[in-house]
C-alpha atoms as a PDB file:
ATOM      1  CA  UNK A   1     -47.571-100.103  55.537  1.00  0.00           C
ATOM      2  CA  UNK A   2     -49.766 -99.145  52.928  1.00  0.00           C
ATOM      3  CA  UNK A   3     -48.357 -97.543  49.901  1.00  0.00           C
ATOM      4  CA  UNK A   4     -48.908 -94.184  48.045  1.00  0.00           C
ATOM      5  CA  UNK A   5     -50.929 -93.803  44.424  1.00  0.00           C
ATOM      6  CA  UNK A   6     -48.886 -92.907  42.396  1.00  0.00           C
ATOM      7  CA  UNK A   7     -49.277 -89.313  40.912  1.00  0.00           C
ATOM      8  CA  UNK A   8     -49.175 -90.694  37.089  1.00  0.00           C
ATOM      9  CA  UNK A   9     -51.950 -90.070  34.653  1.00  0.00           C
ATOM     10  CA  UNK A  10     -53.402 -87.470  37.222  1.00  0.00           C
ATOM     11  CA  UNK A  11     -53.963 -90.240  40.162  1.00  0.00           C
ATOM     12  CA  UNK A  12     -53.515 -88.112  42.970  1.00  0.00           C
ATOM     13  CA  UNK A  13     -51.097 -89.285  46.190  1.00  0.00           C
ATOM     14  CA  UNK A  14     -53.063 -90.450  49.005  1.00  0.00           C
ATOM     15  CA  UNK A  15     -52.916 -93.575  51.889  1.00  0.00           C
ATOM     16  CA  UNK A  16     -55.381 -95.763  49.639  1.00  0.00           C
ATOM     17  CA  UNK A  17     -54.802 -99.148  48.339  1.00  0.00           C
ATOM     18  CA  UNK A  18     -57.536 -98.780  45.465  1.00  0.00           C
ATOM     19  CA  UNK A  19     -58.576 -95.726  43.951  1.00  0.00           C
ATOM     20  CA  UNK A  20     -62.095 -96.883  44.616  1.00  0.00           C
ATOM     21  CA  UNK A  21     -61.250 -95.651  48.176  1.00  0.00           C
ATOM     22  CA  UNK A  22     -60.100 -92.455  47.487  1.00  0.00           C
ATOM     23  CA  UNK A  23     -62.876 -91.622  45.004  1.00  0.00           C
ATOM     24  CA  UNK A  24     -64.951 -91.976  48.415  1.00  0.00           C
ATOM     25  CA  UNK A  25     -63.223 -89.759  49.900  1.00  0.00           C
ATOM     26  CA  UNK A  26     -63.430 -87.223  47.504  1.00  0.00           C
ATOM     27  CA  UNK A  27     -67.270 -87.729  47.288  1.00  0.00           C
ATOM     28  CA  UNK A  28     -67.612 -87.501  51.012  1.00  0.00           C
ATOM     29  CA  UNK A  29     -65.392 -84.116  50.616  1.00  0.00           C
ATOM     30  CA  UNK A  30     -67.460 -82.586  47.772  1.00  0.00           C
ATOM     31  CA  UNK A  31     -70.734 -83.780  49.861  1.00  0.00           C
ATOM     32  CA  UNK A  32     -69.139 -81.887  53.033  1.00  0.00           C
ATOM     33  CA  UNK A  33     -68.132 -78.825  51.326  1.00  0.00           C
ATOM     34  CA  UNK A  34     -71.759 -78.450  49.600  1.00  0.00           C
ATOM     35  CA  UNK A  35     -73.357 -78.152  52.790  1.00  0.00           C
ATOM     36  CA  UNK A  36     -70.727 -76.530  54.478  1.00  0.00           C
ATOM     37  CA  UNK A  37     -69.573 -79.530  57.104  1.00  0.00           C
ATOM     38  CA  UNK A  38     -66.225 -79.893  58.014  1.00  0.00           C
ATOM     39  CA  UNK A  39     -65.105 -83.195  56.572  1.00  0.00           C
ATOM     40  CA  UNK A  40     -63.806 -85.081  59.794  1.00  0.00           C
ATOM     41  CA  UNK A  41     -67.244 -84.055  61.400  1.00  0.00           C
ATOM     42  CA  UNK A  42     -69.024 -85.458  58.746  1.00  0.00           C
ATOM     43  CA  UNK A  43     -66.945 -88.458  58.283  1.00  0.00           C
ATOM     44  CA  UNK A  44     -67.406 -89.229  62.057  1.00  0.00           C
ATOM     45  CA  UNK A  45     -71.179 -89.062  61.566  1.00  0.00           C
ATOM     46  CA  UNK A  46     -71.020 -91.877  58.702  1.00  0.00           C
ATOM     47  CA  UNK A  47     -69.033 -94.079  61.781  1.00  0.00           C
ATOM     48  CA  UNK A  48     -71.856 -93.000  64.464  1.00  0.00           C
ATOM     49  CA  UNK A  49     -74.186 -94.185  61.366  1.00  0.00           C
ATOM     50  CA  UNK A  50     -72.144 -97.262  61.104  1.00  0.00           C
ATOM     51  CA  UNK A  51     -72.203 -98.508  64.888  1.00  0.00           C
ATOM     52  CA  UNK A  52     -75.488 -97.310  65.007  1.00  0.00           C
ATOM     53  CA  UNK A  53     -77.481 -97.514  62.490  1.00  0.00           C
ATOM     54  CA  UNK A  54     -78.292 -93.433  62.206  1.00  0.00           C
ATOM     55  CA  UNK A  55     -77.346 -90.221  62.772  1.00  0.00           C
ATOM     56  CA  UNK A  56     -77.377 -86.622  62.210  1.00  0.00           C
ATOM     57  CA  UNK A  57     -74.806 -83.944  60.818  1.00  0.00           C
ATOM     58  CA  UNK A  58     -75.880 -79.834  60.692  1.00  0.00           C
ATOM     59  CA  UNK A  59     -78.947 -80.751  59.004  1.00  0.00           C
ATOM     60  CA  UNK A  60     -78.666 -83.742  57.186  1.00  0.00           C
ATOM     61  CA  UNK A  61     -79.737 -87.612  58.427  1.00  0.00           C
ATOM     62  CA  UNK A  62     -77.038 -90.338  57.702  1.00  0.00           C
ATOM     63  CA  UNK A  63     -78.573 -94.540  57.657  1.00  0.00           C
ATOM     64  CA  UNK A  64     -76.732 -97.275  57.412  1.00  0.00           C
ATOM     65  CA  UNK A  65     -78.655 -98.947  55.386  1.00  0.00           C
ATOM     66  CA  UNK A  66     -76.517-102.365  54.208  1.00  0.00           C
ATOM     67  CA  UNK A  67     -73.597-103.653  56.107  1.00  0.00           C
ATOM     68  CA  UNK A  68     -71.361-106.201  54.438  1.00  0.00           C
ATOM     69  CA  UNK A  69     -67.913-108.430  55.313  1.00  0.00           C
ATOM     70  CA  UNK A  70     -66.191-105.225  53.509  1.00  0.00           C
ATOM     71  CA  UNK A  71     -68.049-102.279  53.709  1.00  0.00           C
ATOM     72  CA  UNK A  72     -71.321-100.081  54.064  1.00  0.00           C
ATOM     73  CA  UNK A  73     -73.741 -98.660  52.620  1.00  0.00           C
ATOM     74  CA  UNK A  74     -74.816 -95.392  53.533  1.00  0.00           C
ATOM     75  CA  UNK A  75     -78.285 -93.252  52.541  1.00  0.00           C
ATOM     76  CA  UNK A  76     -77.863 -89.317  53.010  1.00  0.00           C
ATOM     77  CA  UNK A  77     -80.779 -87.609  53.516  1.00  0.00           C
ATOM     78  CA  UNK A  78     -81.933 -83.608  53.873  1.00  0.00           C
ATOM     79  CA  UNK A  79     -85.708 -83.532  55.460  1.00  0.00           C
ATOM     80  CA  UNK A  80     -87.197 -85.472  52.551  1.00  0.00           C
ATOM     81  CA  UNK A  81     -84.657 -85.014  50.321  1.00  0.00           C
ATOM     82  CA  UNK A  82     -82.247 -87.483  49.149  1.00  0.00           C
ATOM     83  CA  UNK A  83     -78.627 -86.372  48.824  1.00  0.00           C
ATOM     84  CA  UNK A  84     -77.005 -89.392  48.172  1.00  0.00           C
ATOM     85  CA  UNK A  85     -76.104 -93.005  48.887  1.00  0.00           C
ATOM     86  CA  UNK A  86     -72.955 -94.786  48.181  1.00  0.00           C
ATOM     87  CA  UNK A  87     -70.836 -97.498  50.081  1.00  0.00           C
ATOM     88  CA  UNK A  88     -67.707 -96.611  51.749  1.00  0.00           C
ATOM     89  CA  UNK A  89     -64.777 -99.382  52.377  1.00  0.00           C
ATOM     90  CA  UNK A  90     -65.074-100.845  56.089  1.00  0.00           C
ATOM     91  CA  UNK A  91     -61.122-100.334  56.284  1.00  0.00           C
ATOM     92  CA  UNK A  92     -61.648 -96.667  55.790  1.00  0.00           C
ATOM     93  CA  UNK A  93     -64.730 -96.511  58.388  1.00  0.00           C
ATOM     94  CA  UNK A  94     -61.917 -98.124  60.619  1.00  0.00           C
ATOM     95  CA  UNK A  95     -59.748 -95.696  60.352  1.00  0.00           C
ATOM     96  CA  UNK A  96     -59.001 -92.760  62.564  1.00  0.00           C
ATOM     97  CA  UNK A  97     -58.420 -89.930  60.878  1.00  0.00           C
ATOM     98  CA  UNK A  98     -59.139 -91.003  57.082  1.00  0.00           C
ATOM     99  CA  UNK A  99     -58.315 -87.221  55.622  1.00  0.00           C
ATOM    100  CA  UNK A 100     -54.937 -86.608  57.313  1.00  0.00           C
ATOM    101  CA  UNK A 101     -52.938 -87.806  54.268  1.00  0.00           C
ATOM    102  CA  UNK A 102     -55.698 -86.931  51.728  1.00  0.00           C
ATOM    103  CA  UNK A 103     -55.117 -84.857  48.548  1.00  0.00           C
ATOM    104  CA  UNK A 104     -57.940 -83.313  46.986  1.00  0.00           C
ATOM    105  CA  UNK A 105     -58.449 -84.477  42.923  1.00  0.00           C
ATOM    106  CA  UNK A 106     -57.623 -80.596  41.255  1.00  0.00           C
ATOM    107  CA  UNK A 107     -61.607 -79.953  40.284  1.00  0.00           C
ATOM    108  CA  UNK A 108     -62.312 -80.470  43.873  1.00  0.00           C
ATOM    109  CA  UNK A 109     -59.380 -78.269  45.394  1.00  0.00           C
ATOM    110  CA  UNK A 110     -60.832 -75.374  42.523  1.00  0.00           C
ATOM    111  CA  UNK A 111     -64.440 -75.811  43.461  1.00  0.00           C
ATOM    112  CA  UNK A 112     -63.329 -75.562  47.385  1.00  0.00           C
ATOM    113  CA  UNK A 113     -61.392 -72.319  46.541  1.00  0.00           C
ATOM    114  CA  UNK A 114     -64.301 -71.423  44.610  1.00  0.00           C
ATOM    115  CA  UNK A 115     -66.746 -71.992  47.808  1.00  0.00           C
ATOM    116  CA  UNK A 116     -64.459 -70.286  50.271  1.00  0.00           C
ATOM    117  CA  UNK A 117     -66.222 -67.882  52.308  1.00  0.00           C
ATOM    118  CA  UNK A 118     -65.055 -65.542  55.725  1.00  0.00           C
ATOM    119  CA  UNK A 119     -64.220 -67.488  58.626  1.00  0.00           C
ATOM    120  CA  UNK A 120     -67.212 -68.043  60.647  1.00  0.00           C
ATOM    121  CA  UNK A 121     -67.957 -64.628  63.113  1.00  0.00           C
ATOM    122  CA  UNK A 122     -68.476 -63.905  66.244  1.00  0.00           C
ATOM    123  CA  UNK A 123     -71.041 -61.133  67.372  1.00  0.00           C
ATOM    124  CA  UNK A 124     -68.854 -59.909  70.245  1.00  0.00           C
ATOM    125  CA  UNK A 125     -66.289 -59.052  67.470  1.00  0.00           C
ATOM    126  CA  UNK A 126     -69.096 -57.313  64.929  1.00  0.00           C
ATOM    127  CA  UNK A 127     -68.625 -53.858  63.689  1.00  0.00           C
ATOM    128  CA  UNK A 128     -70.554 -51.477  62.267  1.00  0.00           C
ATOM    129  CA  UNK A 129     -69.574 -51.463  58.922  1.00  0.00           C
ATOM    130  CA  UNK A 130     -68.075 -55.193  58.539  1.00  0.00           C
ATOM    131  CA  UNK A 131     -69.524 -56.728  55.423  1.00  0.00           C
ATOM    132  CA  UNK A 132     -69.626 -60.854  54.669  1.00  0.00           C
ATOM    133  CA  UNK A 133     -70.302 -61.738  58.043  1.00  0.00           C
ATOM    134  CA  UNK A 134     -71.161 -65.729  58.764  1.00  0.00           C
ATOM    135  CA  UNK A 135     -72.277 -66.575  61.524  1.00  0.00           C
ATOM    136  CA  UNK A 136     -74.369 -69.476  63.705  1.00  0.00           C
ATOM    137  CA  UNK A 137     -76.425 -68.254  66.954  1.00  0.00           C
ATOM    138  CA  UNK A 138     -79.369 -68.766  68.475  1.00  0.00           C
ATOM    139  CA  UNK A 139     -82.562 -66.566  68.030  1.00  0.00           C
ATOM    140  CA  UNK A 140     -83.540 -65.769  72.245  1.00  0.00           C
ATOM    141  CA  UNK A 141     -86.368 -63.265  71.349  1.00  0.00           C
ATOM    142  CA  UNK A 142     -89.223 -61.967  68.446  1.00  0.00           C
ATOM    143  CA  UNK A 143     -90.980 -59.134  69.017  1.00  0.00           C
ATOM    144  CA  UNK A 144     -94.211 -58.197  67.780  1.00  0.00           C
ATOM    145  CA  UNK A 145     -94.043 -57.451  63.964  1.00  0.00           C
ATOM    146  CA  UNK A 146     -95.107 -53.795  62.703  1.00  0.00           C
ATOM    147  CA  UNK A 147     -96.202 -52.690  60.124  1.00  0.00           C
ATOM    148  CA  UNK A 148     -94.054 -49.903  58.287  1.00  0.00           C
ATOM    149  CA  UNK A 149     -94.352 -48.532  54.411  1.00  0.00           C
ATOM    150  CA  UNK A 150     -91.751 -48.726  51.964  1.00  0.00           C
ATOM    151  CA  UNK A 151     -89.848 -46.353  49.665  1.00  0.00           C
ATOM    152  CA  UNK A 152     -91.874 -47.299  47.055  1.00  0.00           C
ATOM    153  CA  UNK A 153     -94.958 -46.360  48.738  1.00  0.00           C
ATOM    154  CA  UNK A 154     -96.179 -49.700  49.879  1.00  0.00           C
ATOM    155  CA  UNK A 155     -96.809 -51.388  53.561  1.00  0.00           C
ATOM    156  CA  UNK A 156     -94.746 -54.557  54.561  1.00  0.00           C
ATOM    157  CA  UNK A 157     -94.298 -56.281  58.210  1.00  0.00           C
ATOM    158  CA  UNK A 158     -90.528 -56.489  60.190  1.00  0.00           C
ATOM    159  CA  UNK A 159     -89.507 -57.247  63.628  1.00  0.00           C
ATOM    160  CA  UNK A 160     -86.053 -56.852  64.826  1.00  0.00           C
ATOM    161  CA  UNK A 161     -85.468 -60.469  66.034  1.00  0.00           C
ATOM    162  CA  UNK A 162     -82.108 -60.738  68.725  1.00  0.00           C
ATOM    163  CA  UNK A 163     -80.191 -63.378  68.321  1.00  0.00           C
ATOM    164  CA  UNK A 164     -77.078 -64.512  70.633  1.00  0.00           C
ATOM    165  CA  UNK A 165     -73.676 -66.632  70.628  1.00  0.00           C
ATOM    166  CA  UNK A 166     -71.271 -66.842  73.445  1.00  0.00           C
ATOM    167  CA  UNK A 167     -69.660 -63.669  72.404  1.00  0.00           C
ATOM    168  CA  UNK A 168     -72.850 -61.383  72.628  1.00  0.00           C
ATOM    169  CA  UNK A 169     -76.330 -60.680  70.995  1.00  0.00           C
ATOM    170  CA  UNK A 170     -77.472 -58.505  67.818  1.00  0.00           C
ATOM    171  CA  UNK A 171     -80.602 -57.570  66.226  1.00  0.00           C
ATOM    172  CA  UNK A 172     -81.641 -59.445  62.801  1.00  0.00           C
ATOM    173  CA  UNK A 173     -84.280 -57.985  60.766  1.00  0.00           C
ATOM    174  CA  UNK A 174     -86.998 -59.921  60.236  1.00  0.00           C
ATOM    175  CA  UNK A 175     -89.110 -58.699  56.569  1.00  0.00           C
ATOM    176  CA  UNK A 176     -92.234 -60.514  56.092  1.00  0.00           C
ATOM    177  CA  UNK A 177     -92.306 -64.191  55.475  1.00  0.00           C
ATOM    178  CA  UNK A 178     -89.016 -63.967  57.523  1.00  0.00           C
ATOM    179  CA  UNK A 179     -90.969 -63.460  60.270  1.00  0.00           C
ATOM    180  CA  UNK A 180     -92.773 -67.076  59.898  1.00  0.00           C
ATOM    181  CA  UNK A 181     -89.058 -68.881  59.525  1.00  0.00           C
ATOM    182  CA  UNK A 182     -87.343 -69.075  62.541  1.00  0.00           C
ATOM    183  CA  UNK A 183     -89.252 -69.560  66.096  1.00  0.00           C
ATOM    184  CA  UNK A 184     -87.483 -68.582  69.596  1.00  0.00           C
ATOM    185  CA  UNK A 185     -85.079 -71.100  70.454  1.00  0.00           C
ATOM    186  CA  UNK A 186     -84.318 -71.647  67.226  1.00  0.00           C
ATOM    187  CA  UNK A 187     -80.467 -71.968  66.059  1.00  0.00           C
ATOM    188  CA  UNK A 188     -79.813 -70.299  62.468  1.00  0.00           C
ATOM    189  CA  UNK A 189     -76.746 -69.908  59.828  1.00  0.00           C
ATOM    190  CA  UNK A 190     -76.259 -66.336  58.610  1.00  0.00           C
ATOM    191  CA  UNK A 191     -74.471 -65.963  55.380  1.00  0.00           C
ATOM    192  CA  UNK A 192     -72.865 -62.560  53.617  1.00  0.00           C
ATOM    193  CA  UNK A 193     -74.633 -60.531  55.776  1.00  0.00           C
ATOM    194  CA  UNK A 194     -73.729 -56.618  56.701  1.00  0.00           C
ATOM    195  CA  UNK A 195     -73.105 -54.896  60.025  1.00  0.00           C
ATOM    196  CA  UNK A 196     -75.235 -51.311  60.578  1.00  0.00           C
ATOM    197  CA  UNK A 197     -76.050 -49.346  63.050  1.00  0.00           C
ATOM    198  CA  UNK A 198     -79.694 -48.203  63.523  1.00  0.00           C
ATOM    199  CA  UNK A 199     -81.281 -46.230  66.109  1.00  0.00           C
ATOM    200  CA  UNK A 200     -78.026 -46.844  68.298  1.00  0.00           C
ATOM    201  CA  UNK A 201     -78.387 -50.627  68.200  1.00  0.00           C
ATOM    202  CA  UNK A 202     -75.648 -53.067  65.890  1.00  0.00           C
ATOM    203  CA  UNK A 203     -77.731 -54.814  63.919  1.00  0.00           C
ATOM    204  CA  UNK A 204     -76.910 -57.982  61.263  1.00  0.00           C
ATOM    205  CA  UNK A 205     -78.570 -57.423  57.676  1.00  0.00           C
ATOM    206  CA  UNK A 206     -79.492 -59.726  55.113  1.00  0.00           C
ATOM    207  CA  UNK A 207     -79.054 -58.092  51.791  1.00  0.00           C
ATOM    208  CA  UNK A 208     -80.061 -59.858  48.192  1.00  0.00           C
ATOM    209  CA  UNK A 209     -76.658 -61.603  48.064  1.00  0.00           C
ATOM    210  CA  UNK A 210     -77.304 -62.791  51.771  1.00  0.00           C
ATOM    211  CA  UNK A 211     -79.148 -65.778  53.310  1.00  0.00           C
ATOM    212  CA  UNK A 212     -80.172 -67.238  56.571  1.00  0.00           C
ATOM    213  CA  UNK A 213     -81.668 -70.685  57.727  1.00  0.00           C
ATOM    214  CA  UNK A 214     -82.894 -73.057  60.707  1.00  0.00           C
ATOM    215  CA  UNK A 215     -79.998 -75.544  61.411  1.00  0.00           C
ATOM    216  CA  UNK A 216     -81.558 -76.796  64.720  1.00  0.00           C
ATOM    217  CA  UNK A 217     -85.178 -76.391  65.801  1.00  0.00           C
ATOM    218  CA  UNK A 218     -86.181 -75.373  68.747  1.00  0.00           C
ATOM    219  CA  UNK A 219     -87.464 -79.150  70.712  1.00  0.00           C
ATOM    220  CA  UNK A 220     -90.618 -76.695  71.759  1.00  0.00           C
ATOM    221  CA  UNK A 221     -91.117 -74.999  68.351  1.00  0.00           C
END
């Protein structure tokens, strides 16, 4: 039975014989919560990696790029963008469910209160009026952009993109180089959006403080 680090000088409790093993775990848990990945999904990806050779979480590519008698090391990459690398203990790639017993150092449990955002929505459940709305769906149609002028006299393009989950579909406004984003078939991540009605459709708005991006391409796009 393995025992518990002790809690003295700040080392936190956890299942770990060495705190070089829980340090891991707290770097895969800052990793996860920066691009918003539940950590058993992403660890899971890092053992996919490790049996075979690669693979993918949300929108980030995990190689195993070393393997060694006691661990692995792994390269963490976003498009051409590298996230990290670090090795991680073959005895915790072993195990099943590495995070059931794992307490988070205090900087990491502040910065994941910190980061806490609504629960994931669902469009079905969307409400004119709702406000901090997350969501994942897939975008199923783009209509022609128009061209329409602005309060402040100007002219800019939108199109009133529909996009769809199990639950239903909604309109997203598309301004611009928004329109040039996303392609049909494409899956996206809404964040802090707003819930209007216009015209007597629900539609899901993307204010300042709001953001949207491609997760998953469309394989045609």
């Amino acid at each position: 039975m393995r025992k518990k680090v002790s809690q003295g000088r700040g080392r936190p409790y956890g299942s770990y014989h060495k705190l070089a093993d829980y340090k891991s775990l707290n770097y895969l848990a800052l990793i996860s919560m920066r691009y918003e990945i539940d950590w058993n999904d992403f660890f899971n990806s890092l053992v996919e990696a490790w049996g075979h050779r690669a693979s993918t979480c949300e929108n980030l590519t995990i190689e195993c790029r070393r393997k060694t008698r006691d661990n692995a090391i792994f390269l963490i990459t976003e498009g051409c963008k590298v996230v990290a690398q670090f090795p991680i203990s073959k005895h915790i790639l072993e195990e099943t469910n590495p995070f059931k017993d794992f307490t988070p150092t205090k900087a990491l449990r502040r910065k994941k209160a910190k980061n806490i955002k609504v629960k994931n929505s669902r469009i079905g459940d969307l409400k004119s009026g709702m406000k901090r709305i997350n969501l994942k769906a897939r975008v199923i149609e783009i209509p022609e952009p128009r061209t329409v002028i602005t309060r402040l006299g100007g002219s800019a393009k939108v199109t009133n993109a529909s996009i769809k989950d199990e639950t239903g579909i909604i309109q997203l406004p598309l301004w611009n180089q928004q329109i040039h984003i996303v392609a049909v078939g494409d899956t996206i991540k809404v964040e802090n959006a707003s819930v209007v009605t216009f015209r007597g459709e629900r539609q899901l708005r993307v204010g300042r403080g709001g953001q949207f991006r491609v997760i998953e391409k469309c394989a045609n796009s």
